[in-house]
C-alpha atoms as a PDB file:
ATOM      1  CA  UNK A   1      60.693  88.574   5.722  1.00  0.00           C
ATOM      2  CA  UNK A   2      58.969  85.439   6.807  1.00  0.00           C
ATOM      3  CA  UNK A   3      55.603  86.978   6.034  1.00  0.00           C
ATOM      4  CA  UNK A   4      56.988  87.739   2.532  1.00  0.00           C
ATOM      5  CA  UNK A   5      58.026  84.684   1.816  1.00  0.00           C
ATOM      6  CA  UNK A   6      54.808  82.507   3.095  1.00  0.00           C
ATOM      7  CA  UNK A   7      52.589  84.645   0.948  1.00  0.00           C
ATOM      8  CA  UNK A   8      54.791  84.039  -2.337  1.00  0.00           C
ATOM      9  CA  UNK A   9      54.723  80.034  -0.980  1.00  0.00           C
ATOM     10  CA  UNK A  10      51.278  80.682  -1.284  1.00  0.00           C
ATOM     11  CA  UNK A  11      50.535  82.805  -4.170  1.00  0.00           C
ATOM     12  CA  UNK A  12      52.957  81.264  -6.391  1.00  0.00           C
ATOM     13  CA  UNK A  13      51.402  78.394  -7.720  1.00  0.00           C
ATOM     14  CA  UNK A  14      47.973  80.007  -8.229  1.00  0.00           C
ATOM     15  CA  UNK A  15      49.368  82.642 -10.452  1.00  0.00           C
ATOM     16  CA  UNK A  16      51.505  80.291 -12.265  1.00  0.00           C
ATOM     17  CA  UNK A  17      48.142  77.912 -12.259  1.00  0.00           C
ATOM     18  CA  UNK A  18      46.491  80.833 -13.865  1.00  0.00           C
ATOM     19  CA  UNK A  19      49.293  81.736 -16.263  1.00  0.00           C
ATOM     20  CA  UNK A  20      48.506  77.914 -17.496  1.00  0.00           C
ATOM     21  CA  UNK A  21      52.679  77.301 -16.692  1.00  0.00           C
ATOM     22  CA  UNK A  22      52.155  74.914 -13.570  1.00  0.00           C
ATOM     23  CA  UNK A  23      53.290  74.573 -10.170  1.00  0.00           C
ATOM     24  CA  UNK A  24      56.972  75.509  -9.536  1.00  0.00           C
ATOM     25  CA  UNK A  25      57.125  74.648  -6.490  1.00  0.00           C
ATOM     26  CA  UNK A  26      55.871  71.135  -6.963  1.00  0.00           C
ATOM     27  CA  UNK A  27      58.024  70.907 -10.396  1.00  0.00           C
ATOM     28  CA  UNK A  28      61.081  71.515  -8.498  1.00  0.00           C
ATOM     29  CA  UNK A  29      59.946  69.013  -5.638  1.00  0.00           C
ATOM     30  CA  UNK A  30      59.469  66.049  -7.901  1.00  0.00           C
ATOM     31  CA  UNK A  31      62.483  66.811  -9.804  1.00  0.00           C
ATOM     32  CA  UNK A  32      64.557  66.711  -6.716  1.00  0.00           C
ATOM     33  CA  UNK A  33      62.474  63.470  -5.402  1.00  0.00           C
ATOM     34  CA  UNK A  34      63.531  61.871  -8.466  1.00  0.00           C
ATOM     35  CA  UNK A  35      67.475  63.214  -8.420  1.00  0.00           C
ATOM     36  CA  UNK A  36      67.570  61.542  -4.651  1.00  0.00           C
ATOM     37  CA  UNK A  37      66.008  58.508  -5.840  1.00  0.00           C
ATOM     38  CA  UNK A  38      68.657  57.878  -8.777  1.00  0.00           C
ATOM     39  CA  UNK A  39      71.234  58.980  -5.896  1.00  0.00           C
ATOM     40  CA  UNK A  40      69.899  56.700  -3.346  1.00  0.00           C
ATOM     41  CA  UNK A  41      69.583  53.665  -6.110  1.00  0.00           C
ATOM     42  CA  UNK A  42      73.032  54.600  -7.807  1.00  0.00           C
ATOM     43  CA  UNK A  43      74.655  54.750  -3.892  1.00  0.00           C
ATOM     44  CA  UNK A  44      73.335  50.895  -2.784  1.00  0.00           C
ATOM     45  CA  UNK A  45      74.983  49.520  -5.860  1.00  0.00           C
ATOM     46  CA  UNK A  46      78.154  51.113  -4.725  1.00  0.00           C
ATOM     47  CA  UNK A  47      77.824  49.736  -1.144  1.00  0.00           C
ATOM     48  CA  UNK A  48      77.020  46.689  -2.936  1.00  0.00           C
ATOM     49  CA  UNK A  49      80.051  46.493  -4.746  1.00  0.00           C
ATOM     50  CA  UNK A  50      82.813  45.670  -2.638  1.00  0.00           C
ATOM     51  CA  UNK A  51      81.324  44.382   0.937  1.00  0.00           C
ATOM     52  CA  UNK A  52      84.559  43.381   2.751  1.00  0.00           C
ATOM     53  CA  UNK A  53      86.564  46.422   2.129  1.00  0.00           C
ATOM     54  CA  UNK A  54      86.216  49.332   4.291  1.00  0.00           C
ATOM     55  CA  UNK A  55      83.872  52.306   2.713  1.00  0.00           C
ATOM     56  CA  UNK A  56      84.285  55.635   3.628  1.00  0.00           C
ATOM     57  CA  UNK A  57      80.938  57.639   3.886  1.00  0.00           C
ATOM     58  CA  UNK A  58      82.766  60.763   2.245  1.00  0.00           C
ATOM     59  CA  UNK A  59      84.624  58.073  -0.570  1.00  0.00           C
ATOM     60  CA  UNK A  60      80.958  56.716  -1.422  1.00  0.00           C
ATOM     61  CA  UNK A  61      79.509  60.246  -1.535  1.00  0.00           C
ATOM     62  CA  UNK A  62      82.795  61.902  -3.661  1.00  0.00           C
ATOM     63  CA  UNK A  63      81.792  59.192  -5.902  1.00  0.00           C
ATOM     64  CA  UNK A  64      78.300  59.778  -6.300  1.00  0.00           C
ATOM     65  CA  UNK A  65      79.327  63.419  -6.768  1.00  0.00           C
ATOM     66  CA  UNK A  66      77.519  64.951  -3.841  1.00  0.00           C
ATOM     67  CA  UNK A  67      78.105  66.252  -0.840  1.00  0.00           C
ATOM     68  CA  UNK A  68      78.511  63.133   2.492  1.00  0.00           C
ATOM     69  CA  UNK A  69      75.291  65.418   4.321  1.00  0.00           C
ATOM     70  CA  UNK A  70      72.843  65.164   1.096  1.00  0.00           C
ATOM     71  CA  UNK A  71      73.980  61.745   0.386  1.00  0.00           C
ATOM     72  CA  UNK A  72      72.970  60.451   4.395  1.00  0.00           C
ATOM     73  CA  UNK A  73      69.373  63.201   4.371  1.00  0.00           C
ATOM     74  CA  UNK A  74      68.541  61.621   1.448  1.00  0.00           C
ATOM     75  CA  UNK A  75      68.713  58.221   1.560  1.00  0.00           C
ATOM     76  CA  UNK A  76      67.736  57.845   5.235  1.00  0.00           C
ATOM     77  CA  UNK A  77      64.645  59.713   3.711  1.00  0.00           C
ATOM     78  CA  UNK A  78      63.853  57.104   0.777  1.00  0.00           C
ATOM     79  CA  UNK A  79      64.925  54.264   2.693  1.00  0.00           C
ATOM     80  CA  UNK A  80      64.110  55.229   6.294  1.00  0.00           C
ATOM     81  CA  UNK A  81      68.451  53.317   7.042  1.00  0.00           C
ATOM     82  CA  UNK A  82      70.996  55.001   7.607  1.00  0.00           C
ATOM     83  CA  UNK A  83      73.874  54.557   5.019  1.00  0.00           C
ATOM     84  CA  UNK A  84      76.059  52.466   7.874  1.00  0.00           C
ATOM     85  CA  UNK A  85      72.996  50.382   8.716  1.00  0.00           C
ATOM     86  CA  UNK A  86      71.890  49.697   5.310  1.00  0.00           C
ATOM     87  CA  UNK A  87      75.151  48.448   4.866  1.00  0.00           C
ATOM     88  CA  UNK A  88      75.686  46.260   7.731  1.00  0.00           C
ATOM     89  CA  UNK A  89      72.179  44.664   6.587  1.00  0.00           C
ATOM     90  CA  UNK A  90      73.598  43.881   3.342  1.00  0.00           C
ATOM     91  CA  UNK A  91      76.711  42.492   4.812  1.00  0.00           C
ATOM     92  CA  UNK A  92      74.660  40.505   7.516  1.00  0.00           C
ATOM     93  CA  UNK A  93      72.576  39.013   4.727  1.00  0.00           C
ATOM     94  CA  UNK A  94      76.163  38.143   2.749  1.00  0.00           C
ATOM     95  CA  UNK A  95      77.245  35.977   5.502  1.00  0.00           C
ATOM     96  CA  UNK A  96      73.828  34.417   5.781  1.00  0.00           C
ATOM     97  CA  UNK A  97      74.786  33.156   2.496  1.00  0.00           C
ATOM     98  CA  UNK A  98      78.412  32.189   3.283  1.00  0.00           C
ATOM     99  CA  UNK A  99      77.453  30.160   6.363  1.00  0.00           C
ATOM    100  CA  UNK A 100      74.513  28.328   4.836  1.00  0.00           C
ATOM    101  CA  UNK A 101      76.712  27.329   1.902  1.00  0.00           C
ATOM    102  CA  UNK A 102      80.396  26.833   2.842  1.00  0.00           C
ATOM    103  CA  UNK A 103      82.486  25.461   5.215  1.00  0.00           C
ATOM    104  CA  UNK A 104      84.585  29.069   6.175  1.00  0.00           C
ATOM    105  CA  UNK A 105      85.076  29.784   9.727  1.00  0.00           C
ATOM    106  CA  UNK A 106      82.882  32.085  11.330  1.00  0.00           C
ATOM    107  CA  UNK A 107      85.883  34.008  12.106  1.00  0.00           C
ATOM    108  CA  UNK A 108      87.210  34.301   8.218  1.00  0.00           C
ATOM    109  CA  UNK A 109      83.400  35.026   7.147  1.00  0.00           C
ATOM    110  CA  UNK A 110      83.583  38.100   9.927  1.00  0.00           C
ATOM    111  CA  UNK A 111      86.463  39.644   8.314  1.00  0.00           C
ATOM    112  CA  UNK A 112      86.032  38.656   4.770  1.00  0.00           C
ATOM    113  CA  UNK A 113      83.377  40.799   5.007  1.00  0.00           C
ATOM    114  CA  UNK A 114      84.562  43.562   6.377  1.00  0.00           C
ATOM    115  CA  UNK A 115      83.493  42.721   9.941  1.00  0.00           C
ATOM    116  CA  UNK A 116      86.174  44.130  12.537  1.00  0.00           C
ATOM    117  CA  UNK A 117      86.400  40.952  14.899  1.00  0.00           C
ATOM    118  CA  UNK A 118      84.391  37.719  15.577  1.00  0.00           C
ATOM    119  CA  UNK A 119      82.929  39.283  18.572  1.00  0.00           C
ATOM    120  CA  UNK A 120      81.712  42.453  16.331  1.00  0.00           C
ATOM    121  CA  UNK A 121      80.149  39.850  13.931  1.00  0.00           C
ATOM    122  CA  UNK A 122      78.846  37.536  16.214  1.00  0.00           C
ATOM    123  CA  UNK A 123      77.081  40.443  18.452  1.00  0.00           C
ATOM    124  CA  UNK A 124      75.726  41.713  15.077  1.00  0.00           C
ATOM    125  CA  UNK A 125      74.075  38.512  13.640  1.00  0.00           C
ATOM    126  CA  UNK A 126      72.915  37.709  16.520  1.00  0.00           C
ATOM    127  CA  UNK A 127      71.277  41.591  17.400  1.00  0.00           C
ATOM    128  CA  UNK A 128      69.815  40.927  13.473  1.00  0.00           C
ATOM    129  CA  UNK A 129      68.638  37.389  13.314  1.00  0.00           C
ATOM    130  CA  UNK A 130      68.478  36.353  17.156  1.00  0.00           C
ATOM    131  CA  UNK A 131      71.100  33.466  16.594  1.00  0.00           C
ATOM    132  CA  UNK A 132      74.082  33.277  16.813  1.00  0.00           C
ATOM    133  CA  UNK A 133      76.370  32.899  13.992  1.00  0.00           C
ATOM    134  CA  UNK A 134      77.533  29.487  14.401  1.00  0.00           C
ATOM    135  CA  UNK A 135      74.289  28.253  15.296  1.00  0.00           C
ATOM    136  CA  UNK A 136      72.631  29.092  12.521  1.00  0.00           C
ATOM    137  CA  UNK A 137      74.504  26.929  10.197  1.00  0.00           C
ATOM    138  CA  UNK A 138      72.874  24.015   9.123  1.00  0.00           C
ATOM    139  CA  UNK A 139      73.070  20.987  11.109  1.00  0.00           C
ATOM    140  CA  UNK A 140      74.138  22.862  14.146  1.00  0.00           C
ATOM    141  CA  UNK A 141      73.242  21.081  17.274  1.00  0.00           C
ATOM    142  CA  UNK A 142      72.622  22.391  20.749  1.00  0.00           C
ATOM    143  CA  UNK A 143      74.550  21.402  23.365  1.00  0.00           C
ATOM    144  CA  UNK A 144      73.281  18.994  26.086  1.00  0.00           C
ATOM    145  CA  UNK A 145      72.117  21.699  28.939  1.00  0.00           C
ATOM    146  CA  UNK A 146      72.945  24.826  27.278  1.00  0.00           C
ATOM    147  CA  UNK A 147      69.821  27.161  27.107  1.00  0.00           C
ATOM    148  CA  UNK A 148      68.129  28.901  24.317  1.00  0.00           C
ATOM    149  CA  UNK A 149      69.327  31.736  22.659  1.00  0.00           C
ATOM    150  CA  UNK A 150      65.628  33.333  22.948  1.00  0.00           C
END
């Protein structure tokens, strides 16, 4: 069976070459290369949506209309992220924004976006950007004797 189906993998596109019809095999490939890419593009605008509630792998995918499986294989193949990190990047990057430019707590920008406590958040940001939260606000000032982060 395996046999069979290498030599038709093989044969295949030269008959359908010869035939002047194209390669099948390649047809279908791009096709489906450019279904996942709409999926993977339509899927970060939903993540992008609504940041500080919770989102459900299977809710995003039922969504999207495909299965939670094809919706993780493909975009961890277009974007080389999982879904869940993808995610917490674009949340990360959110409070970047928040801290920089308001006067919120670190603690209400954790769970206004979704974050689960100020330790989760904190242990994030600083895993992502090698800082912690609160000092990367501007104007933040190092205690006298504390050491460096890094």
């Amino acid at each position: 069976e395996e046999t069979a189906l290498e030599l038709l993998r093989r044969l295949l596109p030269v008959a359908c070459d010869a035939a002047g019809i194209g390669n099948p095999i390649r047809r279908f490939h791009s096709m489906r290369t450019r279904a996942d890419r709409d999926l993977v593009e339509n899927a970060k605008a939903e993540l992008s949506r609504s940041l500080g509630a919770p989102a459900k792998l299977a809710d995003v995918a039922e969504r999207l209309e495909v299965s939670p499986f094809h919706l993780c294989r493909a975009f961890r193949r277009a974007t080389g992220y999982t879904v869940h990190r993808y995610r917490n990047g674009l949340r990360l990057a959110a409070s970047r924004e928040l801290l920089r430019e308001t006067r919120r707590g670190v603690t209400d920008v954790a769970l206004a976006l979704g974050f689960s406590s100020h330790s989760h958040f904190t242990a994030a940001f600083r895993r992502e950007y090698g800082v912690t939260p609160r000092a990367f606000r501007p104007g933040y000032r190092r205690p006298y004797g504390s050491r460096s982060t890094r």
